[in-house]
N, C-alpha and C. Protein backbone atom coordinates (compact mmCIF):
# COMPACT_ATOMS: atom_id res chain seq x y z
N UNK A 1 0.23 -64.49 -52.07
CA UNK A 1 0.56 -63.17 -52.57
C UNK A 1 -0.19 -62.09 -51.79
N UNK A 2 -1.72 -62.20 -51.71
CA UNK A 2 -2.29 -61.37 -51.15
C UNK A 2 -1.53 -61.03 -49.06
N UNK A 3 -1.16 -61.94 -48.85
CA UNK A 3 -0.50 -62.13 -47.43
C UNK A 3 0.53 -61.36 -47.36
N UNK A 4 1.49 -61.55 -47.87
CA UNK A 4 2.66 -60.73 -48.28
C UNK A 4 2.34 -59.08 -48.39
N UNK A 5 1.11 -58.89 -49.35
CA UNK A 5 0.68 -57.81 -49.96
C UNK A 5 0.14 -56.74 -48.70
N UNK A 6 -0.21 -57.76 -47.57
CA UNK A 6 -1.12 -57.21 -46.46
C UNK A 6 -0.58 -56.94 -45.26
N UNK A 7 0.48 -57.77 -45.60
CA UNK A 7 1.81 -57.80 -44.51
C UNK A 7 2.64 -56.61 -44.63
N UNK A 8 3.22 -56.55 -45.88
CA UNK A 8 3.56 -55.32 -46.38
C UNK A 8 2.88 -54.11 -45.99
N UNK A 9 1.71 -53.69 -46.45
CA UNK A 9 1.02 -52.37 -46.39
C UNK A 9 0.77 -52.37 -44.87
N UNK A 10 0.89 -53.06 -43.91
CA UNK A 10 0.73 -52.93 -42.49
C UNK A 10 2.03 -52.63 -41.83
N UNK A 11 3.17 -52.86 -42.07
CA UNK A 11 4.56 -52.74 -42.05
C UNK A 11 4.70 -51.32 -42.27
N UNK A 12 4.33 -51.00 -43.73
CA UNK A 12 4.40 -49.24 -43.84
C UNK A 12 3.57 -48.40 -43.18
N UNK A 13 2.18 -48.88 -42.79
CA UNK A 13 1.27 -48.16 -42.28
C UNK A 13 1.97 -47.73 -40.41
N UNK A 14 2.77 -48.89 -40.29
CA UNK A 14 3.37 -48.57 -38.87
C UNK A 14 4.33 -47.62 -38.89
N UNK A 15 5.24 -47.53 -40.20
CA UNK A 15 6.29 -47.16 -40.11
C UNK A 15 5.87 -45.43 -40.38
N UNK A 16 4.37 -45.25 -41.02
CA UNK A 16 3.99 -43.71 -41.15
C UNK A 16 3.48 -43.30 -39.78
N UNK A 17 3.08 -44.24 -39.05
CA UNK A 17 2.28 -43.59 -37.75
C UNK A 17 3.67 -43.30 -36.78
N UNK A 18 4.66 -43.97 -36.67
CA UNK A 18 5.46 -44.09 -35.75
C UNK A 18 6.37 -42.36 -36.56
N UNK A 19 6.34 -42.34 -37.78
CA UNK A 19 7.24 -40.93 -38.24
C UNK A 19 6.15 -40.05 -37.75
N UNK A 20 5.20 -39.76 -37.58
CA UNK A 20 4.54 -38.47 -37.87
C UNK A 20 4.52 -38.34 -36.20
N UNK A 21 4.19 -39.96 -35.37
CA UNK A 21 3.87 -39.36 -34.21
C UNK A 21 5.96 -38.81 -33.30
N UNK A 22 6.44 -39.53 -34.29
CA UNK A 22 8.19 -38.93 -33.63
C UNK A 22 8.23 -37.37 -34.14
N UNK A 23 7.42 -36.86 -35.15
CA UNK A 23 7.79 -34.97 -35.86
C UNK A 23 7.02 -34.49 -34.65
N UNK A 24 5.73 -35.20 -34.32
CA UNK A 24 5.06 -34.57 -33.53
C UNK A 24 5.41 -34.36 -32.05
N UNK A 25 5.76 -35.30 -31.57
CA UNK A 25 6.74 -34.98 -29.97
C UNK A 25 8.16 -33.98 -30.06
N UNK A 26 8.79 -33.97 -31.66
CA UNK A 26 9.78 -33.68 -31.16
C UNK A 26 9.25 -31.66 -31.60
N UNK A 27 8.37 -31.62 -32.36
CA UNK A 27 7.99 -30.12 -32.96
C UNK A 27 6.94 -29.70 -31.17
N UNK A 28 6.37 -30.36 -30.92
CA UNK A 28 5.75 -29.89 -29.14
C UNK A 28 7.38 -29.50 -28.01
N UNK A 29 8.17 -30.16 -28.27
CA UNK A 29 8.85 -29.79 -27.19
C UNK A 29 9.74 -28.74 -26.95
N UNK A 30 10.13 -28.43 -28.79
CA UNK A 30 10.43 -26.65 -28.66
C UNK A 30 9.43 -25.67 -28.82
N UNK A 31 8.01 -26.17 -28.40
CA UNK A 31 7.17 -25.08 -28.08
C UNK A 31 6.81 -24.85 -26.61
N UNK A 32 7.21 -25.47 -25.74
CA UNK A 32 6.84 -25.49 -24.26
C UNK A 32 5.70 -26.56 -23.60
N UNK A 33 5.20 -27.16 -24.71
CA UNK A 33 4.44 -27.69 -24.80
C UNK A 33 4.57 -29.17 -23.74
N UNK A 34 5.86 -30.13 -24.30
CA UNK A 34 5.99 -30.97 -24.03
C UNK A 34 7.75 -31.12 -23.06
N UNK A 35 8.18 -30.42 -22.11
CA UNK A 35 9.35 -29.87 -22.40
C UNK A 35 10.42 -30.62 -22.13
N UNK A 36 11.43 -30.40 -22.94
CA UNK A 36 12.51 -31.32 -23.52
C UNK A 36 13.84 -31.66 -22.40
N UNK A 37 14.61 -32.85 -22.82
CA UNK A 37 15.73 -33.03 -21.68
C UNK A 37 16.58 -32.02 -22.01
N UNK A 38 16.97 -31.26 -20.58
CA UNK A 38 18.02 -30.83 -21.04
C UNK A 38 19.93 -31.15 -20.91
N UNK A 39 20.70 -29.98 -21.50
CA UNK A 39 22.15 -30.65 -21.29
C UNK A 39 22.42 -31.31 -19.82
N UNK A 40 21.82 -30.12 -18.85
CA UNK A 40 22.33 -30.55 -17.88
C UNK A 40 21.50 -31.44 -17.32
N UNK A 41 20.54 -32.05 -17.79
CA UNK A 41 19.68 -33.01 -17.24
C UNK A 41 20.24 -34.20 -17.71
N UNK A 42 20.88 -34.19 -18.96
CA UNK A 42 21.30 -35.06 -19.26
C UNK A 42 22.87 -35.23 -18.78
N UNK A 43 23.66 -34.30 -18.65
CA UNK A 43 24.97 -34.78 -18.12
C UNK A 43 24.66 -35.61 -16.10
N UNK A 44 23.64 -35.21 -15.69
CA UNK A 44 22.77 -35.67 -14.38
C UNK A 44 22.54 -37.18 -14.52
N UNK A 45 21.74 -36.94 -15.15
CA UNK A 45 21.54 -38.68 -15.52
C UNK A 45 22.66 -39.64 -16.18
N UNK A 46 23.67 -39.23 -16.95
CA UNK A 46 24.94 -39.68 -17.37
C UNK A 46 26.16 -40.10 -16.06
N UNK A 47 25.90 -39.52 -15.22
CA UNK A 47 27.14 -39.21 -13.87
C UNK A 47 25.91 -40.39 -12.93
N UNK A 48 24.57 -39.76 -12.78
CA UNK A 48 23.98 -41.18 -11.85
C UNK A 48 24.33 -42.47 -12.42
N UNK A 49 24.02 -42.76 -13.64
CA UNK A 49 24.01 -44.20 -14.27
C UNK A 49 25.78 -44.90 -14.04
N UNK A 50 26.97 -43.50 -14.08
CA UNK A 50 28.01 -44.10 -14.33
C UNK A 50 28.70 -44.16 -12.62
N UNK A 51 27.53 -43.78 -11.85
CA UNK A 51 28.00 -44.38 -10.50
C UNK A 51 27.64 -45.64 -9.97
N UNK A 52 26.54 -46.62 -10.67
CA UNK A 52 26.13 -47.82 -11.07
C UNK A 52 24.07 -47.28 -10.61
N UNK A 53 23.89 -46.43 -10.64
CA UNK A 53 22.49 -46.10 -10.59
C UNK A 53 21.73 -46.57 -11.62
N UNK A 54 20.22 -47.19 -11.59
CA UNK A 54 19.65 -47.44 -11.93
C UNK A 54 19.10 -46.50 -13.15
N UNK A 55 18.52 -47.06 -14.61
CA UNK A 55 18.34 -45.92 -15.46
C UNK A 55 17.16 -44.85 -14.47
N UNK A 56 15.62 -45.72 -14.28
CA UNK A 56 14.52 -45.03 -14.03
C UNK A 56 14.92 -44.44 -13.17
N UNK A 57 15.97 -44.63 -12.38
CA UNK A 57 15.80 -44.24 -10.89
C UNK A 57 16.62 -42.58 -11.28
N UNK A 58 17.50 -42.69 -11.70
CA UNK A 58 18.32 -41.57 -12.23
C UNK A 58 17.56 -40.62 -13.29
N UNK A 59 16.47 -41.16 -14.55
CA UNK A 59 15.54 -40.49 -14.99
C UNK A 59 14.52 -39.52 -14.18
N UNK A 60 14.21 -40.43 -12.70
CA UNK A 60 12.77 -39.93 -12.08
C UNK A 60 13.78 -38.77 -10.94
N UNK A 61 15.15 -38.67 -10.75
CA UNK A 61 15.88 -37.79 -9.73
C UNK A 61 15.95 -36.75 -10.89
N UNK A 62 17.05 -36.87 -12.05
CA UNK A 62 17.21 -35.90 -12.77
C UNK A 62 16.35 -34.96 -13.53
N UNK A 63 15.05 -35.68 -14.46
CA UNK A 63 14.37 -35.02 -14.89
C UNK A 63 13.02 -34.94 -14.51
N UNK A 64 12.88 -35.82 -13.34
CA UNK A 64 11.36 -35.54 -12.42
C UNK A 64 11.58 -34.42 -11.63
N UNK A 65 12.37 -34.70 -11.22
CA UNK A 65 13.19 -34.20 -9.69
C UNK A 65 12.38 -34.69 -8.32
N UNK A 66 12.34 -36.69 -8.80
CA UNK A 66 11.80 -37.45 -7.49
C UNK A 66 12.82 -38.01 -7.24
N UNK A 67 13.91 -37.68 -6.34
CA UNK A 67 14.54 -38.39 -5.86
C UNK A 67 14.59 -38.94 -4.35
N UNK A 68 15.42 -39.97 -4.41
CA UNK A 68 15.28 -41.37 -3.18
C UNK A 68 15.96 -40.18 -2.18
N UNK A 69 17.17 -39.80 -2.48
CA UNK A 69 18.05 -39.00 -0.78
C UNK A 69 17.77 -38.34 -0.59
């Protein structure tokens, strides 16, 4: 019982750290803080991937702006 009991409260304890730290990235990135993908970063990375491009590789061109060419 106690196992279960410990198993449990560690289960929720993850599931509070993982909510507060997801409010917290997503409340930084409409402050400038952390700054966010945008549309057209994302229609960028949508058109690399669907030309058979690699995810990272299309992540680090579109929203790094490190690209290979």
């Amino acid at each position: 019982m106690k196992k279960k009991l410990f198993t449990a409260s560690v289960f929720l304890f993850g599931l509070g750290i993982g909510g507060v730290a997801a409010a917290a990235s997503s409340s930084i990135s409409g402050t400038g803080g952390t700054p966010g993908i945008t549309e057209e970063m994302a229609d960028c990375i949508y058109a690399c991937e669907s030309g058979g491009g690699n995810h990272t590789v299309c992540w680090n061109c579109c929203v790094r702006n490190i690209c290979l060419d």
